[in-house]
C-alpha atoms as a PDB file:
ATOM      1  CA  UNK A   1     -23.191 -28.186  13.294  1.00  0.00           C
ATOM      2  CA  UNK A   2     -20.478 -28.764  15.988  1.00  0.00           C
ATOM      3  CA  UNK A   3     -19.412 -32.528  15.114  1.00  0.00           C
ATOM      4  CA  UNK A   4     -20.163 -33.151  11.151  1.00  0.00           C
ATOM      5  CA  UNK A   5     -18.596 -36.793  11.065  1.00  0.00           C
ATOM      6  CA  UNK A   6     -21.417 -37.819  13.084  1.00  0.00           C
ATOM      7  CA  UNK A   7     -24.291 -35.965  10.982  1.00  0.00           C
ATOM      8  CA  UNK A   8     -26.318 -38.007   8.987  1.00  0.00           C
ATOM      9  CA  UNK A   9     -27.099 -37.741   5.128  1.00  0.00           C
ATOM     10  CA  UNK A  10     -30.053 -35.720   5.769  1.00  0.00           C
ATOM     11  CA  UNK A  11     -28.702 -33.257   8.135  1.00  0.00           C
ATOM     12  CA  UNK A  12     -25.702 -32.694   5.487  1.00  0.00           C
ATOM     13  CA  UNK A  13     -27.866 -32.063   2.944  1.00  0.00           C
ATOM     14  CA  UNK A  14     -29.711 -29.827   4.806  1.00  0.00           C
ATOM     15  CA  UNK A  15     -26.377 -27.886   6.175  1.00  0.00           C
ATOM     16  CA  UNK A  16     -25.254 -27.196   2.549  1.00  0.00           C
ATOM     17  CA  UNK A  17     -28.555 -25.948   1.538  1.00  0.00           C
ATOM     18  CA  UNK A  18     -28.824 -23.713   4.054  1.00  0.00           C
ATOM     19  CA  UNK A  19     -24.913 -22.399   3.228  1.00  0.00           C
ATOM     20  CA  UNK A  20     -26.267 -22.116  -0.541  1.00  0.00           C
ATOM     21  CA  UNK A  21     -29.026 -20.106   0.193  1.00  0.00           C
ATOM     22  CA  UNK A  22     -26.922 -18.041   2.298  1.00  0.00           C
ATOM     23  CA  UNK A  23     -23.835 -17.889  -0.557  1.00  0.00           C
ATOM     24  CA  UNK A  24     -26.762 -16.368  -3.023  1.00  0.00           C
ATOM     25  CA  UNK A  25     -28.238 -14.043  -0.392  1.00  0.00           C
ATOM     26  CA  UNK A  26     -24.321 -12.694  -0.103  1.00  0.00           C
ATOM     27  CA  UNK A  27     -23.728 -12.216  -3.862  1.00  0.00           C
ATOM     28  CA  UNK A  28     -27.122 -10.648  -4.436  1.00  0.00           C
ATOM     29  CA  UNK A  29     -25.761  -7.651  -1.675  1.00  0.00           C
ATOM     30  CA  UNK A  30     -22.572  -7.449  -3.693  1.00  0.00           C
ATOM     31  CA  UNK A  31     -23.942  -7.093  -6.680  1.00  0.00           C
ATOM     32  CA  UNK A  32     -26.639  -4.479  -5.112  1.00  0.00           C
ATOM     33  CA  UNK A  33     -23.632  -2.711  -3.377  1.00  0.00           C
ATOM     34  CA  UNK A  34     -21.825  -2.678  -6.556  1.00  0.00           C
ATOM     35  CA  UNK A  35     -24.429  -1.723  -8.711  1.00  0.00           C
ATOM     36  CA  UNK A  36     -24.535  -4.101 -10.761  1.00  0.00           C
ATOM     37  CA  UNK A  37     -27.498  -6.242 -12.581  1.00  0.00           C
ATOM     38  CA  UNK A  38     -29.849  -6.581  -9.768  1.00  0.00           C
ATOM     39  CA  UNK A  39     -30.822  -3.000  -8.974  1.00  0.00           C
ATOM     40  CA  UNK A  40     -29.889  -0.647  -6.642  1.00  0.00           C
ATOM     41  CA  UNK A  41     -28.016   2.290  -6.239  1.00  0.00           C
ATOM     42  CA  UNK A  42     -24.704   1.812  -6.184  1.00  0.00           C
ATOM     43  CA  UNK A  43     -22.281   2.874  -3.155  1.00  0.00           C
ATOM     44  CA  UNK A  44     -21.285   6.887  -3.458  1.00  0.00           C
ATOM     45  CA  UNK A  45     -18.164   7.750  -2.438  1.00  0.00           C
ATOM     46  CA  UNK A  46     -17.916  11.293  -0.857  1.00  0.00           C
ATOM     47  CA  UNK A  47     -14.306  13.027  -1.696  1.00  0.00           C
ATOM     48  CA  UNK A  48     -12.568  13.477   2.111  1.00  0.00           C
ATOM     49  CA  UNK A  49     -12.038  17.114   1.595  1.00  0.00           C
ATOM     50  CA  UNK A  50     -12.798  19.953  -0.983  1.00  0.00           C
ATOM     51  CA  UNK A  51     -11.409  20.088  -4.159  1.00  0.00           C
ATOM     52  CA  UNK A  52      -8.882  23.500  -4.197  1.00  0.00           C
ATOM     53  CA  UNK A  53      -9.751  26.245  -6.525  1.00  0.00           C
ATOM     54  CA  UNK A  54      -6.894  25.853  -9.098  1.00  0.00           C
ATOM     55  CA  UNK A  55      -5.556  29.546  -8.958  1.00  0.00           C
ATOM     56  CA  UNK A  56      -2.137  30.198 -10.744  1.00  0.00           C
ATOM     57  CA  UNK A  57       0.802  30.529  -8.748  1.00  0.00           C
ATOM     58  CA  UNK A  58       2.051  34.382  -7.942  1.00  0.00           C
ATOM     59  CA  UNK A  59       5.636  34.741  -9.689  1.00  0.00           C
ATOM     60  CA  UNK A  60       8.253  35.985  -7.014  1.00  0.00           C
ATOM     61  CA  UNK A  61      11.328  37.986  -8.461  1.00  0.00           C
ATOM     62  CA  UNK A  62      14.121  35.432  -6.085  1.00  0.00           C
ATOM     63  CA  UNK A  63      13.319  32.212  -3.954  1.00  0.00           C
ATOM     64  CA  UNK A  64      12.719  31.858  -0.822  1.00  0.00           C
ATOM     65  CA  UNK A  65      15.265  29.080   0.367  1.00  0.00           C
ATOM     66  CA  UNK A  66      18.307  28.335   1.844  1.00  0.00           C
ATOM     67  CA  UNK A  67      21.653  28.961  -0.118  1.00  0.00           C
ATOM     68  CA  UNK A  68      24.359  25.910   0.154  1.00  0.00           C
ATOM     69  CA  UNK A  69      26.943  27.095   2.069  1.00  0.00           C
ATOM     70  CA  UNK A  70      30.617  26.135   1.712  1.00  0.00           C
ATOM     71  CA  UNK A  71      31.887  23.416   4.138  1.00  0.00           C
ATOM     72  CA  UNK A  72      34.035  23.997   7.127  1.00  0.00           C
ATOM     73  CA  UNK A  73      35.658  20.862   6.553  1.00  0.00           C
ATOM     74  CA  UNK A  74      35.691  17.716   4.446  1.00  0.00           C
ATOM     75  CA  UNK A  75      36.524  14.720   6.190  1.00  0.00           C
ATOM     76  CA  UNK A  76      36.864  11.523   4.075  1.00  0.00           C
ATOM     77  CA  UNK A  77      36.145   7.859   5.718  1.00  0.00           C
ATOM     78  CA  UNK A  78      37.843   4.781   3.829  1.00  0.00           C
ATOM     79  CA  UNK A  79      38.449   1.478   5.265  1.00  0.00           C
ATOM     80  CA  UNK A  80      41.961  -0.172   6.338  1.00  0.00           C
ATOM     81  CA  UNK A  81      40.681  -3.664   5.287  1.00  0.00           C
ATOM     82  CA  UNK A  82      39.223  -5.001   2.268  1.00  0.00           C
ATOM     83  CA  UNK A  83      35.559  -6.150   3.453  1.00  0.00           C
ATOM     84  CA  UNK A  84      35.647  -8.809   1.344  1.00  0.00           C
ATOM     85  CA  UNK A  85      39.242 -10.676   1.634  1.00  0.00           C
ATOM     86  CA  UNK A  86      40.811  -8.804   5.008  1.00  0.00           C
ATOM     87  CA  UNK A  87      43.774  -7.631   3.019  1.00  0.00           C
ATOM     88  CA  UNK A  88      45.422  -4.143   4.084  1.00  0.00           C
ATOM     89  CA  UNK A  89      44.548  -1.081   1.875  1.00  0.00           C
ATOM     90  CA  UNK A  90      47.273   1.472   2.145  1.00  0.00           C
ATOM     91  CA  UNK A  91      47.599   4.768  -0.585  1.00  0.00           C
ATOM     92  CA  UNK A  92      45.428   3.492  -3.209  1.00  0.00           C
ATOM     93  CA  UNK A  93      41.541   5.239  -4.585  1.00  0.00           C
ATOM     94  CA  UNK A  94      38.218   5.146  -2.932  1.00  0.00           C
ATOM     95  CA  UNK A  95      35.363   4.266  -5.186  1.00  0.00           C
ATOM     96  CA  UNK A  96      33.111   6.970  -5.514  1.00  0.00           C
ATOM     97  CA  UNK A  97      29.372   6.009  -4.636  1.00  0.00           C
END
């Protein structure tokens, strides 16, 4: 099957039976492995770990986190020059994001 423009008739025909019974020898598995029509067991899947016992969560009077604290300082970053057409910015809002 290395040069197929120089195979004759015969030989093609030969080639694509063989690739048919192959094609039906593959779809037979898949349905097997899939359990379809064609019997079989289908594939089982095992979970990767245990399933947790569902117990109910114990109710703690405060939580256990960290409080926000206050800043030290804010510092606030605006630019000099419009991105967009270069003009200077001087005094006026910063958009809030």
């Amino acid at each position: 099957m290395e040069n197929l423009g120089s195979a004759t008739r015969e030989e093609l025909i030969a080639i694509i039976e063989a690739l048919m019974a192959r094609v039906e020898a593959l779809e037979e598995e898949i349905r097997r492995l899939r359990g379809g029509k064609g019997g079989g067991t289908a594939l089982a899947v095992k979970p990767s770990r245990p399933e947790r016992e569902s117990k109910p969560r114990k109710h703690r009077g405060r939580a256990f986190v960290r409080r926000r604290e206050q800043p030290d300082e804010e510092v606030r970053h605006a630019v000099e020059r419009c991105p967009e057409c270069g003009r200077s910015l001087h005094g006026g809002w910063e958009p809030v994001s």
